[in-house]
N, C-alpha and C. Protein backbone atom coordinates (compact mmCIF):
# COMPACT_ATOMS: atom_id res chain seq x y z
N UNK A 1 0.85 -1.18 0.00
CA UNK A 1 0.00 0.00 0.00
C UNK A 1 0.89 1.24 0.00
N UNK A 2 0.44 2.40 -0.75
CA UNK A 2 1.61 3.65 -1.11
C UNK A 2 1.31 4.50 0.49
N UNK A 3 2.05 4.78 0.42
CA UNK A 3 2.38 5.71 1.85
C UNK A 3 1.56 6.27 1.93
N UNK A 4 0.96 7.31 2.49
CA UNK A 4 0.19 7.97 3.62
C UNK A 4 -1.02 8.07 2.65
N UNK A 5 -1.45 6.39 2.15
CA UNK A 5 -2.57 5.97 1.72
C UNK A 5 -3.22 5.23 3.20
N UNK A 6 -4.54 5.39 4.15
CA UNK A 6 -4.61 4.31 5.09
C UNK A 6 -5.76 2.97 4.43
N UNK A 7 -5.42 2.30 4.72
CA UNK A 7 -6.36 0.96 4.81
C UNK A 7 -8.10 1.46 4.95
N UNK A 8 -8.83 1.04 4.24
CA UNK A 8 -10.36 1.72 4.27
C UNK A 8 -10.86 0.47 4.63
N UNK A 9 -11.41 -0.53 5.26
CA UNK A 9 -12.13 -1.01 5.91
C UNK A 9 -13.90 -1.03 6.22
N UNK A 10 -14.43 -1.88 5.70
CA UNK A 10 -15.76 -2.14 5.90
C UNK A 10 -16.62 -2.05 7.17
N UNK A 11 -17.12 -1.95 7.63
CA UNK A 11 -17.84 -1.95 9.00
C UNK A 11 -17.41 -3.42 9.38
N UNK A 12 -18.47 -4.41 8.57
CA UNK A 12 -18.19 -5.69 9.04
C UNK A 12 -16.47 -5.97 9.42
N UNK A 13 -15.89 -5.71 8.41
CA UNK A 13 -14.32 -5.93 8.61
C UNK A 13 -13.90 -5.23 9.77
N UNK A 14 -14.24 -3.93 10.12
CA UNK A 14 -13.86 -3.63 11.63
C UNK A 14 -13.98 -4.07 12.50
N UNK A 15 -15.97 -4.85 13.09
CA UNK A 15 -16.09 -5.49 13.65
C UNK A 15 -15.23 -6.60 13.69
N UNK A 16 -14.82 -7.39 12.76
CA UNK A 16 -14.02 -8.59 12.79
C UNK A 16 -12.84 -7.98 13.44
N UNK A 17 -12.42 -6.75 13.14
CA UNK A 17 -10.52 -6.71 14.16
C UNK A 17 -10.91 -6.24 15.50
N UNK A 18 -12.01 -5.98 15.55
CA UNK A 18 -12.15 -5.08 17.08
C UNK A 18 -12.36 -6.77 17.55
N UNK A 19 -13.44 -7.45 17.32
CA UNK A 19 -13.23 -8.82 18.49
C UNK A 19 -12.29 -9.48 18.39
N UNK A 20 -11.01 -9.61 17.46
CA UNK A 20 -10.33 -10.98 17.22
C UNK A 20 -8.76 -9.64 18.14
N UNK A 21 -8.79 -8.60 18.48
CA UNK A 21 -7.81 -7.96 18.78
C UNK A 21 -7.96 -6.97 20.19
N UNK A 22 -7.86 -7.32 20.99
CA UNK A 22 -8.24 -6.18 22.40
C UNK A 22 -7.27 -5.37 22.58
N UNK A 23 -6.48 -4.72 21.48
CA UNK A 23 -5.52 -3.44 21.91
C UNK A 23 -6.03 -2.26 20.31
N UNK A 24 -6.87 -2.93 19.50
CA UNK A 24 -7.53 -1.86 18.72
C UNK A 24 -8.42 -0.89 19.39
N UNK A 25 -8.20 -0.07 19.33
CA UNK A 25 -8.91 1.45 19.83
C UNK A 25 -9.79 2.26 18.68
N UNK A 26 -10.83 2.22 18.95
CA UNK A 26 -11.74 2.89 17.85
C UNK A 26 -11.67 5.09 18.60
N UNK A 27 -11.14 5.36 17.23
CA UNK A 27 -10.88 6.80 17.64
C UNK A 27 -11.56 7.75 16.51
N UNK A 28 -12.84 8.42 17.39
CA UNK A 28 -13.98 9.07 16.70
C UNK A 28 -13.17 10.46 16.45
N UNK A 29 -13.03 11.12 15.23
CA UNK A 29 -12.27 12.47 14.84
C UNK A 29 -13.07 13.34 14.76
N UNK A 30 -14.44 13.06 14.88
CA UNK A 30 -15.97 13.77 14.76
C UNK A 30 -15.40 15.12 15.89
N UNK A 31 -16.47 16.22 15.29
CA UNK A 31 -16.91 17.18 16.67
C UNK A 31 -17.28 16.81 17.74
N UNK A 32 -16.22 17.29 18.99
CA UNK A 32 -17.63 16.83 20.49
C UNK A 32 -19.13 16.95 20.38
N UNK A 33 -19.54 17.47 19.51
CA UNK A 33 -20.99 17.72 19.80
C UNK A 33 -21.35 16.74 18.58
N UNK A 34 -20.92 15.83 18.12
CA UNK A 34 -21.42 15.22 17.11
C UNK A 34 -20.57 13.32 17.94
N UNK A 35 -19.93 13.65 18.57
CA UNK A 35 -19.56 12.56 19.40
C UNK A 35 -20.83 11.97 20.47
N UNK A 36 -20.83 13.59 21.25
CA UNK A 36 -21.83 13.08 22.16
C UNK A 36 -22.82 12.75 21.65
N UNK A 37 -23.65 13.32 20.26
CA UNK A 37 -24.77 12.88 20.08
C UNK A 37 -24.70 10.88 19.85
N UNK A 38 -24.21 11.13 18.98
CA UNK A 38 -23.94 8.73 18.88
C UNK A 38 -22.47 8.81 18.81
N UNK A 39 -21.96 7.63 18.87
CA UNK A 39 -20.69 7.30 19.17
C UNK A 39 -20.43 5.74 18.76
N UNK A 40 -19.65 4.92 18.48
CA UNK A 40 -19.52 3.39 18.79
C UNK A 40 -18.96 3.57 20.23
N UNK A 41 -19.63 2.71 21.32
CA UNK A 41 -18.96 2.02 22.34
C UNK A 41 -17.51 1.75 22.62
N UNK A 42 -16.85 2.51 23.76
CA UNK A 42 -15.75 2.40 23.83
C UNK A 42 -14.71 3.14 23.14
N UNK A 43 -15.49 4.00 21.93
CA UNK A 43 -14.42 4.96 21.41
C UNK A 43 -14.19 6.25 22.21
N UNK A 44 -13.16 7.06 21.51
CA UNK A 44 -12.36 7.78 22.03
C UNK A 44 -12.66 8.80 21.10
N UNK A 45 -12.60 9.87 21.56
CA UNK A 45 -13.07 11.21 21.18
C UNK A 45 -11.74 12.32 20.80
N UNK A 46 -10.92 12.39 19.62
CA UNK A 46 -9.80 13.30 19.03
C UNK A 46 -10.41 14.20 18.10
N UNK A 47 -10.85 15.07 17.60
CA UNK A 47 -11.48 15.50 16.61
C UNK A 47 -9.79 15.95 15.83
N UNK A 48 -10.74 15.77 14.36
CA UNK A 48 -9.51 15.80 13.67
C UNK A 48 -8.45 17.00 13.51
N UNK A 49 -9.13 18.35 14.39
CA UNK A 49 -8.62 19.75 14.61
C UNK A 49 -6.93 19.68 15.54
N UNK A 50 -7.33 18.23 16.35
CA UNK A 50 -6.62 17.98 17.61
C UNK A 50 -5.48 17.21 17.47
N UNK A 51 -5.39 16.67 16.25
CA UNK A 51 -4.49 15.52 16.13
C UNK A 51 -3.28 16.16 16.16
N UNK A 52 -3.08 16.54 15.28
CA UNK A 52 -0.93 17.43 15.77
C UNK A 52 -0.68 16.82 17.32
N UNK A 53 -1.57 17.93 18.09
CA UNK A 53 -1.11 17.87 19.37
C UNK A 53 -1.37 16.69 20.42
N UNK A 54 -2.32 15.96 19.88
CA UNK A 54 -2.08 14.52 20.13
C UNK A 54 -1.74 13.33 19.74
N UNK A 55 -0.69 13.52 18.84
CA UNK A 55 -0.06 12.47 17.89
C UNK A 55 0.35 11.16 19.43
N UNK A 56 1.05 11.48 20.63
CA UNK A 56 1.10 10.44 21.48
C UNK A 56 0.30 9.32 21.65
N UNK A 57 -0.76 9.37 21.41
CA UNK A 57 -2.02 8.46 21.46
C UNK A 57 -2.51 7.69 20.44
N UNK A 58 -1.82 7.99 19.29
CA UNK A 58 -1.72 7.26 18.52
C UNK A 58 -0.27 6.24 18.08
N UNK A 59 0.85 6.47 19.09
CA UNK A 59 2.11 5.56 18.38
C UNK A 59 2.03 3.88 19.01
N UNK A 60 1.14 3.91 19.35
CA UNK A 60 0.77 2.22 19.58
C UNK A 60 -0.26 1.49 19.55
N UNK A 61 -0.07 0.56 18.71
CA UNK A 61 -1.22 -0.17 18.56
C UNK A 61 -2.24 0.14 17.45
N UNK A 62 -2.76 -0.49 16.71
CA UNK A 62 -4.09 -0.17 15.83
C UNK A 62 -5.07 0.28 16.18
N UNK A 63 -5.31 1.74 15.37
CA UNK A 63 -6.24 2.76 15.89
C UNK A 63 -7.45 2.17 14.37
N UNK A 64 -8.87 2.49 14.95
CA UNK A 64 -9.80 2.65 13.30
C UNK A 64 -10.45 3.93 13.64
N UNK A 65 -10.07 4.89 12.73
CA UNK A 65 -10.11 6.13 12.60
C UNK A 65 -11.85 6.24 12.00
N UNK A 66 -12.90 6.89 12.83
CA UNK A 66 -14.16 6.99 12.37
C UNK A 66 -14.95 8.45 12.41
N UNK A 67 -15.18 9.07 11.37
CA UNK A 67 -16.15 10.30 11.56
C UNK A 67 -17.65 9.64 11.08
N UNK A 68 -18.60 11.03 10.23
CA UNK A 68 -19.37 10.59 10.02
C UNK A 68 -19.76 9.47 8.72
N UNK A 69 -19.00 10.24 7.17
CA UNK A 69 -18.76 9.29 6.37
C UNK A 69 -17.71 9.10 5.63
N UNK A 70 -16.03 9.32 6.78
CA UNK A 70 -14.96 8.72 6.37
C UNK A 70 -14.15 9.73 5.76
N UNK A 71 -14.80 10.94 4.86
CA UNK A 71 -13.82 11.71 4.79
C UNK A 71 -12.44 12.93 5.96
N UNK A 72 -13.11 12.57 7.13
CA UNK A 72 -12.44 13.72 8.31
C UNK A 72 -11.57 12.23 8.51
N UNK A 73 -12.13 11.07 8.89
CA UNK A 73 -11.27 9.88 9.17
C UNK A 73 -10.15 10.00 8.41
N UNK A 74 -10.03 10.02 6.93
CA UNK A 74 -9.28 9.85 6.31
C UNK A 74 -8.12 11.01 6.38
N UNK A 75 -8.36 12.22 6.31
CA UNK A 75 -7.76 13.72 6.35
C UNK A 75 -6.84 13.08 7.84
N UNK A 76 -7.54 12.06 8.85
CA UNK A 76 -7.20 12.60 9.88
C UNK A 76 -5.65 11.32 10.09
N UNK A 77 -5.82 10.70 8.93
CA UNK A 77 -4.98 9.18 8.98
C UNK A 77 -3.88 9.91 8.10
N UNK A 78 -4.07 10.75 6.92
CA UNK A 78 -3.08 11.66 6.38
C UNK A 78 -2.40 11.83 7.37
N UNK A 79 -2.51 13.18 8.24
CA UNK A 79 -2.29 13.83 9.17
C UNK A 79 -0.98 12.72 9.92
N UNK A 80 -1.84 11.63 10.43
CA UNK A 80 -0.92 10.68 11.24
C UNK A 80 0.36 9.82 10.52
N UNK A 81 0.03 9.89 9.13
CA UNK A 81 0.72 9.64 8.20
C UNK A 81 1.89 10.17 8.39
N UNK A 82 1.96 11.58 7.73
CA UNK A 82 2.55 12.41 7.57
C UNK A 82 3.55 12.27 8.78
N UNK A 83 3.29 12.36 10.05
CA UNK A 83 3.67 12.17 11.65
C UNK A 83 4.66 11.70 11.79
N UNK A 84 4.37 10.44 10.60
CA UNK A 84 5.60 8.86 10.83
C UNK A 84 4.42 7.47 12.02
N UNK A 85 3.29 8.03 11.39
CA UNK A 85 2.22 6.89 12.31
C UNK A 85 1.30 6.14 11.34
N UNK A 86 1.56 5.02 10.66
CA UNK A 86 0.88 4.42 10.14
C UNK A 86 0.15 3.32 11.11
N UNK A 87 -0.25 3.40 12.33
CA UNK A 87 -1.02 2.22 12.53
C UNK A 87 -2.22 2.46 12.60
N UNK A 88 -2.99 3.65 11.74
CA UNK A 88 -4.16 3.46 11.34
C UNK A 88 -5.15 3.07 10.54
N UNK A 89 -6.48 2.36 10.50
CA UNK A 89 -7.44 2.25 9.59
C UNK A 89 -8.36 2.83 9.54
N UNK A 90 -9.20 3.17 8.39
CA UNK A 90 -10.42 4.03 8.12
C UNK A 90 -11.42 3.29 8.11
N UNK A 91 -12.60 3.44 8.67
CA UNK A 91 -13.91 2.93 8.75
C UNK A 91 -14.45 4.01 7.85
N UNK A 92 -14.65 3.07 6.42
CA UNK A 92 -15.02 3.37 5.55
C UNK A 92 -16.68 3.73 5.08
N UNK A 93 -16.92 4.86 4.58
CA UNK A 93 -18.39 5.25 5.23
C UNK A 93 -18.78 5.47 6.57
N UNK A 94 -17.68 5.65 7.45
CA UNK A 94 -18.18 6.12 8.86
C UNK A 94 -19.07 5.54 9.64
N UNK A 95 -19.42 6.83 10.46
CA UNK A 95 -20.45 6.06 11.62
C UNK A 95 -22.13 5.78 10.84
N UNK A 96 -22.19 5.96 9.95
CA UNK A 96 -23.18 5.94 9.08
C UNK A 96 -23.35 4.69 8.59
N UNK A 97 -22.16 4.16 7.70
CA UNK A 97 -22.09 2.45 7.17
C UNK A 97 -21.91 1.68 8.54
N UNK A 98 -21.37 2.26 9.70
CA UNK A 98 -21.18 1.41 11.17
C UNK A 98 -23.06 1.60 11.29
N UNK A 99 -23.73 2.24 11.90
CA UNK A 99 -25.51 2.47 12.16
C UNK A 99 -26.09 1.67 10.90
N UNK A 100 -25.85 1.64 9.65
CA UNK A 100 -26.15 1.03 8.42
C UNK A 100 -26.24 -0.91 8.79
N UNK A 101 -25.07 -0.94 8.82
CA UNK A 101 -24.53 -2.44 9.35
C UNK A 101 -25.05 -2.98 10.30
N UNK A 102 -25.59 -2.10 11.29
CA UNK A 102 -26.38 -2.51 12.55
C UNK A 102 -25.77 -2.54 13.59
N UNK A 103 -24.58 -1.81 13.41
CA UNK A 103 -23.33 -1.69 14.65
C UNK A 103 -24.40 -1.04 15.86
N UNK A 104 -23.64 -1.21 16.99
CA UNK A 104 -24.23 -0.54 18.44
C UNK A 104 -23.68 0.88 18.41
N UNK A 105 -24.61 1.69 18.66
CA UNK A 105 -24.00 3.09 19.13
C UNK A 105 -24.46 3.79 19.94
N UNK A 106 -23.82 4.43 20.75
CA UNK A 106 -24.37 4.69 22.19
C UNK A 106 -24.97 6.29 21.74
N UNK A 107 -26.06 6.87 22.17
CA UNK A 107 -26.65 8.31 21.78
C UNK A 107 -26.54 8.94 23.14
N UNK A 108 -26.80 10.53 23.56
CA UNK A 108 -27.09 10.83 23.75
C UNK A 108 -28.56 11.88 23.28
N UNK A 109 -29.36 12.05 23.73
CA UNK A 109 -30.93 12.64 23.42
C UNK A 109 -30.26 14.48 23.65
N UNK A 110 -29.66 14.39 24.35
CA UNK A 110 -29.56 16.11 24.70
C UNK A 110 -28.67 16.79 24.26
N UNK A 111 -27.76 15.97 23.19
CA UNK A 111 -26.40 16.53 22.66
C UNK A 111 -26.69 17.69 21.63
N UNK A 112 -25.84 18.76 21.39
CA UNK A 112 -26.56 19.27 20.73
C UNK A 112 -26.05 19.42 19.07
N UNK A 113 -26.82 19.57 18.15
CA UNK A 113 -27.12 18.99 16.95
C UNK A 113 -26.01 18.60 16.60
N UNK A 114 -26.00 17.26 15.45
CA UNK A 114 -24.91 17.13 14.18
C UNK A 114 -24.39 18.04 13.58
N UNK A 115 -23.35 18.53 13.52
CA UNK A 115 -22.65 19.27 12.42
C UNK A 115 -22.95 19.65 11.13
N UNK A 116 -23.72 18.70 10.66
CA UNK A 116 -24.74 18.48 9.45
C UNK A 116 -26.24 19.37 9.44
N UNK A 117 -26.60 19.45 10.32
CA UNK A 117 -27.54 20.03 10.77
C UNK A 117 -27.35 21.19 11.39
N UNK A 118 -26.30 21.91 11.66
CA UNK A 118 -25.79 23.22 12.13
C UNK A 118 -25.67 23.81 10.91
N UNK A 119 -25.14 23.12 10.40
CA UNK A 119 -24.79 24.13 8.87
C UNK A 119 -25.82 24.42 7.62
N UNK A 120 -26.60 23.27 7.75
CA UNK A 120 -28.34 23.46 6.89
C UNK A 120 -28.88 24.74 7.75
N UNK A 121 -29.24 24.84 9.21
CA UNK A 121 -29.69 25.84 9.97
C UNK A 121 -28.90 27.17 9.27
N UNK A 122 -27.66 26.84 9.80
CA UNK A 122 -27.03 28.45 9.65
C UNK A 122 -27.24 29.10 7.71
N UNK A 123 -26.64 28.08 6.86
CA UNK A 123 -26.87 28.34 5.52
C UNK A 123 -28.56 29.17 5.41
N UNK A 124 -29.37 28.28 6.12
CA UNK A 124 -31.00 28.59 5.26
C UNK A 124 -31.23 29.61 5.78
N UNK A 125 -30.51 30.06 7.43
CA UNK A 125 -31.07 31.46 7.86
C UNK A 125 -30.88 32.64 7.48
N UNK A 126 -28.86 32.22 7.07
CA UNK A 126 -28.41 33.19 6.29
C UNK A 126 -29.21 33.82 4.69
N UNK A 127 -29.73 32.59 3.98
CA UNK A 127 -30.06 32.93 2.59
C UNK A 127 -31.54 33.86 2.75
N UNK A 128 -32.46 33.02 4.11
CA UNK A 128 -33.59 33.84 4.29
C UNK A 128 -33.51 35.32 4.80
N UNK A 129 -32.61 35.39 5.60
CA UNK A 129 -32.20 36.86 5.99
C UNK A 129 -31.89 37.40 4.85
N UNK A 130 -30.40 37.38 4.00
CA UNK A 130 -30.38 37.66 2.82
C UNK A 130 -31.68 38.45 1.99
N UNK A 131 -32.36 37.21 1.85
CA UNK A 131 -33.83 37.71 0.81
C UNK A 131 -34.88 38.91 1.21
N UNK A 132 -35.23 38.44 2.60
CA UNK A 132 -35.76 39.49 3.24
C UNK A 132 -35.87 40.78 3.54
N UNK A 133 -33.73 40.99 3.35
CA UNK A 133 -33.24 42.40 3.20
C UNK A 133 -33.19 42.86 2.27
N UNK A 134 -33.30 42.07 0.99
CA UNK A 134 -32.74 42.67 0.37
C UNK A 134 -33.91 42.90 -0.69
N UNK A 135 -35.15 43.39 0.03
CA UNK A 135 -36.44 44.14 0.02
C UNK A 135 -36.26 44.92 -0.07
N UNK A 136 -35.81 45.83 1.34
CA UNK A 136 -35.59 46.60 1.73
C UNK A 136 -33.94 47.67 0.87
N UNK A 137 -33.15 46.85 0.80
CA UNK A 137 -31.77 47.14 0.10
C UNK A 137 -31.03 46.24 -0.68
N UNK A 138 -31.34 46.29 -1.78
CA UNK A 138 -31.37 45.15 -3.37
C UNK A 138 -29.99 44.52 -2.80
N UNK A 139 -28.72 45.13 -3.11
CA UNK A 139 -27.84 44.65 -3.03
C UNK A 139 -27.48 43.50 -2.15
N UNK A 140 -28.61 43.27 -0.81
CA UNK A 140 -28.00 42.05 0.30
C UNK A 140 -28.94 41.07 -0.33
N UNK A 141 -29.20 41.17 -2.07
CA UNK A 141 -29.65 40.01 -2.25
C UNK A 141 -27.73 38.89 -2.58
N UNK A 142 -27.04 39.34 -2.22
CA UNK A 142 -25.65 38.79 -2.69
C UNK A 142 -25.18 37.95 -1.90
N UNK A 143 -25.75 38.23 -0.16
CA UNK A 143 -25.96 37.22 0.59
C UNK A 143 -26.36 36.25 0.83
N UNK A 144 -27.65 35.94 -0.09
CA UNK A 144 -27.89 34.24 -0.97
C UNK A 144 -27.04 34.25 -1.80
N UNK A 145 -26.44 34.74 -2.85
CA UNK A 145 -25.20 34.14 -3.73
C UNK A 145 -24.50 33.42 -3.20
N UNK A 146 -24.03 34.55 -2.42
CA UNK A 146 -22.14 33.89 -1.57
C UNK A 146 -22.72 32.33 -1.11
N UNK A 147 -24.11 32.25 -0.24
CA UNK A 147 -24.15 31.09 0.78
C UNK A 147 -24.47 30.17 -0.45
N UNK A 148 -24.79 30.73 -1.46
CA UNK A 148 -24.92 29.59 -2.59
C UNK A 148 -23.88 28.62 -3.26
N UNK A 149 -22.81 30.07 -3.45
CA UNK A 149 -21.63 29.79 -4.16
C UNK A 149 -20.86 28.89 -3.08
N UNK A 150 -20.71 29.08 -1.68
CA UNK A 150 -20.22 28.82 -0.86
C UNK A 150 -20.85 26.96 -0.59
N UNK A 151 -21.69 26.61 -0.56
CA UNK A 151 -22.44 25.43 -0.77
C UNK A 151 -21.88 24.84 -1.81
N UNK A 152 -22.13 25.24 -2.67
CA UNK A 152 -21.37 24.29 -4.28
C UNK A 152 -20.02 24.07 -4.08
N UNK A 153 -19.27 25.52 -3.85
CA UNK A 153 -18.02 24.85 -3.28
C UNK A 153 -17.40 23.50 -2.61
N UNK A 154 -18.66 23.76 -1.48
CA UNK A 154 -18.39 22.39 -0.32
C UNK A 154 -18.31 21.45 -1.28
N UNK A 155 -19.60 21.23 -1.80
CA UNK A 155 -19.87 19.95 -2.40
C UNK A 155 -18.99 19.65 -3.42
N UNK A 156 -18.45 20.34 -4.25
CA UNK A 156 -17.21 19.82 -5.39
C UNK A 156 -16.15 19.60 -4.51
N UNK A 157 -15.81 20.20 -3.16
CA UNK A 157 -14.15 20.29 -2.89
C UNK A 157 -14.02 19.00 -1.97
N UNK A 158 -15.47 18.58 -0.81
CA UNK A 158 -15.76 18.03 -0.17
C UNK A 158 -15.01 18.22 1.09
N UNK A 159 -14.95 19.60 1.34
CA UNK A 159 -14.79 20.42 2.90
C UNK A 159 -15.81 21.62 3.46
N UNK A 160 -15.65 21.78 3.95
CA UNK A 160 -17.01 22.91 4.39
C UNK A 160 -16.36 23.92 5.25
N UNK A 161 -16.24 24.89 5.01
CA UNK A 161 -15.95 26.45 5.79
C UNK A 161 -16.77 26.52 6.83
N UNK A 162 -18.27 26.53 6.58
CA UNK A 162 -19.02 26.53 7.13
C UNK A 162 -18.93 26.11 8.86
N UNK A 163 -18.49 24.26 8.80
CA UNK A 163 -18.72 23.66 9.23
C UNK A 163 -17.49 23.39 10.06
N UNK A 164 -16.54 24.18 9.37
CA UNK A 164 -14.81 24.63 10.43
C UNK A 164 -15.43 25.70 11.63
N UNK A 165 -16.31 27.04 10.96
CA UNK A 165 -17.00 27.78 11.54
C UNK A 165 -17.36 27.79 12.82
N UNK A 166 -18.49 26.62 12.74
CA UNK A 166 -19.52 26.33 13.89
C UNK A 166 -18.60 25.30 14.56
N UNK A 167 -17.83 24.75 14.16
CA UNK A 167 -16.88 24.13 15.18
C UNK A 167 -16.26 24.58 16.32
N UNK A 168 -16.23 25.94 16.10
CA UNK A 168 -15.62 26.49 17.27
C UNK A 168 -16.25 27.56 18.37
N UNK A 169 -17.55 27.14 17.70
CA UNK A 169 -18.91 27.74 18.61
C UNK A 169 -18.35 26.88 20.02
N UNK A 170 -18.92 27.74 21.17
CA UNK A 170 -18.99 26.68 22.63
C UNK A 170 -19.46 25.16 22.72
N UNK A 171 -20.90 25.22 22.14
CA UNK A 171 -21.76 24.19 22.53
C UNK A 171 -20.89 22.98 21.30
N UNK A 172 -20.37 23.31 20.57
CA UNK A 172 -19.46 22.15 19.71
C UNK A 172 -17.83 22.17 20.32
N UNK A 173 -17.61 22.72 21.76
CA UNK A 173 -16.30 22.40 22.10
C UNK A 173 -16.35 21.59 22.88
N UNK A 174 -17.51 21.29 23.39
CA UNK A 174 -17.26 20.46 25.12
C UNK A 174 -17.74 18.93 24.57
N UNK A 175 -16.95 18.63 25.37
CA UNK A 175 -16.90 17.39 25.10
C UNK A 175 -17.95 16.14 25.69
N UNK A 176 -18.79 15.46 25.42
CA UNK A 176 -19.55 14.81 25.80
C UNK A 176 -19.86 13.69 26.95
């Protein structure tokens, strides 16, 4: 396998190394506030913002690196790559193909929203504000553009500004 390529892994196939191995550590790179909401059992909470400064926690043993659908996992196995830490794998499709598969995942009810759902909120309020004003003063119709242009972006580049944004709101720092 070419270098700071990691191993992508099936749900089922994870399940198979997590029982046949008791020093694999499942390590969620998700937002705290997207941790606390579900989680797999027994994982560990690094978001992928954090890794530099906790590269220690990863130099032993087989880690399976999990967000929601594998792309922050993966960014976050780069990262460890790069380090001189290859003992990670990607749970491929995330906690999504893990809930898909019928994996266990522990919820909390009071966490507050998915990351996914912060950024639909903030986008639609922004574009409705936008429209509303720009009743009143044509030009803040440009404020739906940008959140438009800014959306398409995400989706071709497959990162979100947005969603770096609200990351560093309070209620997405604490940890669950």
């Amino acid at each position: 396998m070419p270098a700071n390529y990691a191993q992508h892994l099936h749900a089922v196939q994870v399940v198979q190394m997590i029982e046949s191995n008791d020093s694999v550590r499942v390590v969620d790179v998700r937002s705290p506030a997207e941790f606390a909401h579900s989680r797999i059992p027994n994982s560990i909470n690094v978001p992928v913002s954090q890794i530099h400064g906790r590269l220690g926690e990863f130099s032993t043993g087989p880690v399976v690196l999990v967000c929601a659908a594998g792309t922050r996992a993966a960014e976050a196995s780069r990262l460890l790559s790069a380090a001189g830490i290859d003992t990670s794998v990607v749970l491929q499709g995330g906690i999504d193909a893990w809930a898909a598969h019928g994996g266990e995942l522990e919820r909390t009810a009071s966490a507050p929203w998915a990351m996914e759902r912060q950024v639909r909120l903030a986008a639609g309020t922004l574009v409705l504000i936008g429209l509303l004003l720009s009743l009143a003063y044509d030009p803040l119709k440009w404020i739906a553009g940008f959140i438009g242009a800014g959306l398409t972006f995400s989706a071709l580049s497959n990162t979100c500004g947005m969603a770096r944004v609200l990351s560093l709101m309070p209620w997405n720092r604490r940890c669950g």
